[in-house]
N, C-alpha and C. Protein backbone atom coordinates (compact mmCIF):
# COMPACT_ATOMS: atom_id res chain seq x y z
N UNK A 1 -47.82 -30.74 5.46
CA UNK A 1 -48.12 -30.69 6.88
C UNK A 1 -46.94 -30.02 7.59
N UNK A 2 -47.18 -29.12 8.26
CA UNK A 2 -45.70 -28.32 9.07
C UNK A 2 -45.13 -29.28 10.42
N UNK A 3 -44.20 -28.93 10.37
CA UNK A 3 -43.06 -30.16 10.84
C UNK A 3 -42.66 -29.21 12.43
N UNK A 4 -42.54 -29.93 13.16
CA UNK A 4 -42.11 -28.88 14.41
C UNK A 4 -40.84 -30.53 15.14
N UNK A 5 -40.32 -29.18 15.95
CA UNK A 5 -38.62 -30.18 16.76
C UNK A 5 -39.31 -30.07 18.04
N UNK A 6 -39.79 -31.16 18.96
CA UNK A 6 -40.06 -30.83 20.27
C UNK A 6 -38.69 -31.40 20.95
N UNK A 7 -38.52 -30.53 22.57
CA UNK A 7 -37.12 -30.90 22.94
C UNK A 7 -37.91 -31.16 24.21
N UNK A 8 -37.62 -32.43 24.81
CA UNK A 8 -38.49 -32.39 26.26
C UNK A 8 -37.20 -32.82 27.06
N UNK A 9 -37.24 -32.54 28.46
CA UNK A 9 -36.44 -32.79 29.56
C UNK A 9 -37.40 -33.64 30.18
N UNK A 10 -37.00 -34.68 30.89
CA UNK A 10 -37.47 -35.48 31.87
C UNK A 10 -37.71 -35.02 33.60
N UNK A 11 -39.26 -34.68 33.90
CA UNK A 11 -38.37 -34.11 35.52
C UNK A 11 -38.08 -35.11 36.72
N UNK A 12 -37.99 -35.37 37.83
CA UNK A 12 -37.66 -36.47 38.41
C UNK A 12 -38.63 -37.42 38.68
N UNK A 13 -39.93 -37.01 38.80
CA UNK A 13 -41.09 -38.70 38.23
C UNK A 13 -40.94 -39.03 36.71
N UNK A 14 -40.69 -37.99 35.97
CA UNK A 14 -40.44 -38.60 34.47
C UNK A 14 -39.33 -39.40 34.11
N UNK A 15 -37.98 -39.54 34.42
CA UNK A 15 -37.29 -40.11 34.93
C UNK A 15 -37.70 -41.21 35.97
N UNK A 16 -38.50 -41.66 36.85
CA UNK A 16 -38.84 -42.43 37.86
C UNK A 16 -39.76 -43.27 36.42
N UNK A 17 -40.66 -42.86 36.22
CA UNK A 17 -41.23 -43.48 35.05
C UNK A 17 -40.64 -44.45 34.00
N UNK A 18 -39.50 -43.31 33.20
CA UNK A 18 -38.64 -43.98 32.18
C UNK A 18 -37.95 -45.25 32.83
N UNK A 19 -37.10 -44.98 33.70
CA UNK A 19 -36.43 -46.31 34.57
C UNK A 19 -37.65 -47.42 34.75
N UNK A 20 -38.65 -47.56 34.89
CA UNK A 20 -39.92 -48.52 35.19
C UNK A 20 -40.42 -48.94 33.53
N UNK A 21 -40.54 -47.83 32.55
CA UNK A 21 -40.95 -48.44 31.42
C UNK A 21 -40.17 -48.53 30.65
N UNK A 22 -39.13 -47.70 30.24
CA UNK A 22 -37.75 -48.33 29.38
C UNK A 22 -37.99 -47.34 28.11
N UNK A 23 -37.59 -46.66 27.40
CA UNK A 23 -36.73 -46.47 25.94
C UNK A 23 -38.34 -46.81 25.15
N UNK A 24 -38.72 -47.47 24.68
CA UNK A 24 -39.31 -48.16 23.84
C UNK A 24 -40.85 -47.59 23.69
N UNK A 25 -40.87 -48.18 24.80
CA UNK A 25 -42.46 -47.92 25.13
C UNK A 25 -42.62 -46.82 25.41
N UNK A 26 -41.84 -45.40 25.79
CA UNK A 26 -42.05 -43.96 25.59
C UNK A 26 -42.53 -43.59 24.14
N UNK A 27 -41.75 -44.11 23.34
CA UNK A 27 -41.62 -44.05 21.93
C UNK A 27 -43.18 -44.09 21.56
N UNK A 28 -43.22 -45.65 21.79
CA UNK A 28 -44.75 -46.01 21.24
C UNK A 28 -45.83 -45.07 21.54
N UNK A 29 -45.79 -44.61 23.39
CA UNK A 29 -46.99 -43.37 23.60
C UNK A 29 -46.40 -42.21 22.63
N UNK A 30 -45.75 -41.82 22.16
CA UNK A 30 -45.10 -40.78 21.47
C UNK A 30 -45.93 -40.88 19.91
N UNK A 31 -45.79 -41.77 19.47
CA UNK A 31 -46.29 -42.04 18.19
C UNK A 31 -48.19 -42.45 18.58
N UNK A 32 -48.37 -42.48 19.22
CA UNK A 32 -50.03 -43.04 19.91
C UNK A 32 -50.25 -41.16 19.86
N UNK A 33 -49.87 -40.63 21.16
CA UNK A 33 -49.92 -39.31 20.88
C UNK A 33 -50.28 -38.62 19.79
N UNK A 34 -48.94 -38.61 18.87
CA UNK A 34 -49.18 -37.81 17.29
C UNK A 34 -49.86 -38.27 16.55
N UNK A 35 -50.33 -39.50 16.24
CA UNK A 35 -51.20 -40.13 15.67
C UNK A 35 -52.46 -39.70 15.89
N UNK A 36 -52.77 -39.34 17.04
CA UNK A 36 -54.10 -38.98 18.09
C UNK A 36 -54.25 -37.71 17.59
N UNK A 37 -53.52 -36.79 17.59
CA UNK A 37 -53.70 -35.45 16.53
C UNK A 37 -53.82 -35.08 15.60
N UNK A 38 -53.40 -36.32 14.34
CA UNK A 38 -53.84 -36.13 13.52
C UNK A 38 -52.17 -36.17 13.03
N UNK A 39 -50.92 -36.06 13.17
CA UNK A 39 -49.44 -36.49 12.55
C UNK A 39 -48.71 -37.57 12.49
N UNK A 40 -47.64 -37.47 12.64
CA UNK A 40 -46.97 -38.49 12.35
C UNK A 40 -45.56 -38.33 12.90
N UNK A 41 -45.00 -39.47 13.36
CA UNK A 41 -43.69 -39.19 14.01
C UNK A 41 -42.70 -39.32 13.11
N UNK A 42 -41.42 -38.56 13.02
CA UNK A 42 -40.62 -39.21 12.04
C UNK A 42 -38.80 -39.78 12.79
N UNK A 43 -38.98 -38.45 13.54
CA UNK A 43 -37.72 -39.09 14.51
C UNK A 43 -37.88 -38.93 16.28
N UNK A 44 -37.16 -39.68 16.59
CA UNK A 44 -37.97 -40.06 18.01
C UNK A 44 -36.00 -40.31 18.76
N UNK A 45 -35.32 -39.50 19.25
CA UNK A 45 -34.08 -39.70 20.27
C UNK A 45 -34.03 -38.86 21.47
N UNK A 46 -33.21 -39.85 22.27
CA UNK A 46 -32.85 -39.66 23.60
C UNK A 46 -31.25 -38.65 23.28
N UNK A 47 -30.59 -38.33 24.12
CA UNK A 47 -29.91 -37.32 24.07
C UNK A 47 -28.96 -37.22 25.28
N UNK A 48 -27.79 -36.55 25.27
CA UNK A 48 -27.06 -36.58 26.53
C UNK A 48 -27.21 -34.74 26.63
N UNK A 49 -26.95 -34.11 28.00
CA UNK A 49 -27.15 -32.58 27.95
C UNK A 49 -28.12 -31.83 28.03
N UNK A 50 -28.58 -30.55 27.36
CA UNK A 50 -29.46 -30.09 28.47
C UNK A 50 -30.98 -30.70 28.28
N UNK A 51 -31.09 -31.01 27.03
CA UNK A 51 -32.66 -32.23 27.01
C UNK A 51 -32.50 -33.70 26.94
N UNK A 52 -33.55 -34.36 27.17
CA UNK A 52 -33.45 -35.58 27.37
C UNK A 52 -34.21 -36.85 25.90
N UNK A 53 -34.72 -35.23 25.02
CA UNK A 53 -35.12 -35.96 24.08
C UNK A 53 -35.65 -35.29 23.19
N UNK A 54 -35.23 -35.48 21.74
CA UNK A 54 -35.44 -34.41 20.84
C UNK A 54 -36.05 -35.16 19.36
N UNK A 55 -37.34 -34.61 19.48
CA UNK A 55 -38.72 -35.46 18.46
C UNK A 55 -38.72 -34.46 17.64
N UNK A 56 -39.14 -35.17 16.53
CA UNK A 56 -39.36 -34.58 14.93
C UNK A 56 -40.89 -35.16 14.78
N UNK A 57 -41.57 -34.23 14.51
CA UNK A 57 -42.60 -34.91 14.15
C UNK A 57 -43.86 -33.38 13.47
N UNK A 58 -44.44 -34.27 12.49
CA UNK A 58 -45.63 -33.62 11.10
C UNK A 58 -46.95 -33.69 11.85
N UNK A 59 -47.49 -32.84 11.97
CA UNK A 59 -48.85 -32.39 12.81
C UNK A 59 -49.72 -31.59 11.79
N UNK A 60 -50.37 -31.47 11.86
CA UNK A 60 -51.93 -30.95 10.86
C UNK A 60 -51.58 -29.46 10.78
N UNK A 61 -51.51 -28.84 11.90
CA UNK A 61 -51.55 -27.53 12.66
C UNK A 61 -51.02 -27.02 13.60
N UNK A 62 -50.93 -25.91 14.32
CA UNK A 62 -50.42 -25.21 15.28
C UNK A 62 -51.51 -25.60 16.86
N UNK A 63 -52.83 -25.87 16.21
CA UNK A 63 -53.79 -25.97 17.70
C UNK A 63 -53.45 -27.80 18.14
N UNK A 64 -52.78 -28.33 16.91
CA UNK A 64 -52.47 -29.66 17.07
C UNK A 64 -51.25 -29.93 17.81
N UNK A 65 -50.23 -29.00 17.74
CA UNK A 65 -49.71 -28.78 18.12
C UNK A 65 -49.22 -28.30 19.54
N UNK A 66 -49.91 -27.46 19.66
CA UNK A 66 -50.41 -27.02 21.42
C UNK A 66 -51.21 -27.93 22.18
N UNK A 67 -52.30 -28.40 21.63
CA UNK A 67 -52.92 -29.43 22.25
C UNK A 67 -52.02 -30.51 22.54
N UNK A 68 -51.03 -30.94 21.92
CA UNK A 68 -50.18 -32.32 22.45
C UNK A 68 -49.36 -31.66 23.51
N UNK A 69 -49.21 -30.09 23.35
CA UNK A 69 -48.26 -29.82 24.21
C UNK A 69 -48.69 -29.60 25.67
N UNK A 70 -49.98 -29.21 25.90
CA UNK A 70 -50.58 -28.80 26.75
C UNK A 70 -51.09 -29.98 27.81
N UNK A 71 -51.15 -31.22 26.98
CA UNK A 71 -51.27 -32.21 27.72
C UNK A 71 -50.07 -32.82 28.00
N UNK A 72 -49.08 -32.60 27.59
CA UNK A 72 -47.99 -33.43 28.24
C UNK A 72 -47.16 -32.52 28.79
N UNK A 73 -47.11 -30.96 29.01
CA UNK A 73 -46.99 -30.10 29.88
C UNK A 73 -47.29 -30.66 31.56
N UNK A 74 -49.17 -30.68 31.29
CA UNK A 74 -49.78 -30.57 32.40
C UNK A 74 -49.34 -31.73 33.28
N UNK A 75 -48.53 -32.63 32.99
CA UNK A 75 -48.32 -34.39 33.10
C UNK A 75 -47.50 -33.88 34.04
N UNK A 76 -46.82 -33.16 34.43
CA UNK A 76 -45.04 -32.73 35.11
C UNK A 76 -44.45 -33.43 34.91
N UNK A 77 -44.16 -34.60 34.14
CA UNK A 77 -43.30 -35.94 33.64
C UNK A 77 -42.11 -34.98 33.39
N UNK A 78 -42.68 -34.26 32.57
CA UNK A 78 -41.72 -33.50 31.19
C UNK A 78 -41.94 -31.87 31.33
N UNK A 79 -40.27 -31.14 31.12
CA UNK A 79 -40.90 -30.18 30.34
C UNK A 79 -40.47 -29.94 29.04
N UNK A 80 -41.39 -29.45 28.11
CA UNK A 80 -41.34 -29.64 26.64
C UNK A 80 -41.33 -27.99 25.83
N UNK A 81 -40.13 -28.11 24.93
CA UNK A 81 -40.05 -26.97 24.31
C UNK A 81 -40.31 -27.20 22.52
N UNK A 82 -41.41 -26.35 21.79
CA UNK A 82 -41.90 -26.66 20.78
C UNK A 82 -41.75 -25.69 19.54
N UNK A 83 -40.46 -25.84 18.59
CA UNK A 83 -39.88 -25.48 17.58
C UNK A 83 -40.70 -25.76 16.17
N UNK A 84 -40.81 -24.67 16.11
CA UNK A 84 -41.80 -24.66 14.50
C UNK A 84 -40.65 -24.23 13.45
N UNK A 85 -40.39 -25.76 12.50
CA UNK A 85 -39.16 -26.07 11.74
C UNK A 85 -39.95 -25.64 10.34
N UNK A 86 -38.79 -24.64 9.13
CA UNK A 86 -39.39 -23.93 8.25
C UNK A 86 -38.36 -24.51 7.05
N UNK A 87 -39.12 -25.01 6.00
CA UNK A 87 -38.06 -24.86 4.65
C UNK A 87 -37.37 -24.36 4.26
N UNK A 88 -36.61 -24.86 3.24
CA UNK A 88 -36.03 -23.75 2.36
C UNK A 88 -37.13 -23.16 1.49
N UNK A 89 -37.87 -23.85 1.19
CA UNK A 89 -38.75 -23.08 -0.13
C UNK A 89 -39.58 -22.06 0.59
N UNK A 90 -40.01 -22.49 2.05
CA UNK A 90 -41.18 -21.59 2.94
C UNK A 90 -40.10 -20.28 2.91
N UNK A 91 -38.80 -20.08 3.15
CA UNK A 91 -37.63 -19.28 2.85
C UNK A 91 -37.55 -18.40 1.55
N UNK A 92 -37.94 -19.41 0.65
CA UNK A 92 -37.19 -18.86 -0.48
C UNK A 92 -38.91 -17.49 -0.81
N UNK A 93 -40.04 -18.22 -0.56
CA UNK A 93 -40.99 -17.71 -0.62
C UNK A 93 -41.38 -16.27 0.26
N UNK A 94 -40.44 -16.28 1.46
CA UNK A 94 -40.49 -15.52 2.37
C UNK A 94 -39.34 -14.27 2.35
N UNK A 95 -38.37 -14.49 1.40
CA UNK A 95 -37.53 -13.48 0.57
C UNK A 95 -38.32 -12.45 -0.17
N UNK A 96 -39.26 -13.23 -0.83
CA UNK A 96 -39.54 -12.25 -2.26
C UNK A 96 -40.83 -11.90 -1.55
N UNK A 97 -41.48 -11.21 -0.63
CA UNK A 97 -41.79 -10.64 0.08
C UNK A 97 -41.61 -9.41 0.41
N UNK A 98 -41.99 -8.21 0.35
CA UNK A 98 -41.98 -6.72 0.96
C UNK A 98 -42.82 -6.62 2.07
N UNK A 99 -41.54 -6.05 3.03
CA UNK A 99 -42.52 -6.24 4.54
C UNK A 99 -42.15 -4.20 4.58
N UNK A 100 -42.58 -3.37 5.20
CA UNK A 100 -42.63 -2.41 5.45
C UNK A 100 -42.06 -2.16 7.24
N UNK A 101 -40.77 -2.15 7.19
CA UNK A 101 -40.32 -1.76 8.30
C UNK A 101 -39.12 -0.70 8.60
N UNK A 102 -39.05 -0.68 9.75
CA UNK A 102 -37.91 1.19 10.32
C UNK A 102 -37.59 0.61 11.55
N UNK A 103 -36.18 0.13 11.63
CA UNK A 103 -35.54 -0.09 12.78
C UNK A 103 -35.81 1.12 13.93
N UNK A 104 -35.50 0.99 14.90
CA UNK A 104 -35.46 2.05 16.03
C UNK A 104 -34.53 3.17 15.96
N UNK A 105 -35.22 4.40 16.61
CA UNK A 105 -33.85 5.25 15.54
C UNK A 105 -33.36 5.27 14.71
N UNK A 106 -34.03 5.20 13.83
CA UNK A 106 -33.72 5.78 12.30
C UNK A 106 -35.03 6.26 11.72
């Protein structure tokens, strides 16, 4: 199952929110969420700097993917940036590969 890093910032009702529900119970909709798509959460932290929270989590797909994002986009709670995390082996596989390319000017 492909693994993606979401990084979300809190905006100031998301923040107004967190202070009212606490640490915890974000978590739980977090894992309710990915569950709901069809993944699984694996790491779930808060953060000091420019995000407010940086999730690991195994999703089916890419439309599974967008779909969680698109709804918790539309929320303005959050805004959420969504990192599609790659192996070494998806790497090692992606070496021995011939791609056909010509930099610019040349």
């Amino acid at each position: 199952m492909p693994k993606y890093m979401l990084q979300a910032s809190y905006t100031q009702s998301g923040l107004q929110g967190l202070l009212k529900e606490g640490g915890t119970s974000r978590r739980k909709m977090v894992e309710n969420l990915v569950s709901g798509v069809g993944g699984q959460l694996e790491a779930f932290y808060y953060a000091f700097g420019d995000d407010d929270l940086y999730i690991i989590v195994d999703l089916p797909d890419d439309a599974a993917a967008a779909s969680a994002s698109l709804v918790v986009g539309a929320s303005g709670a959050v805004t959420l940036k969504t990192t599609v995390l790659v192996t070494p082996e998806t790497i090692d596989e992606a070496v021995k590969r011939t791609v056909d390319y010509r930099p610019p000017g040349t």
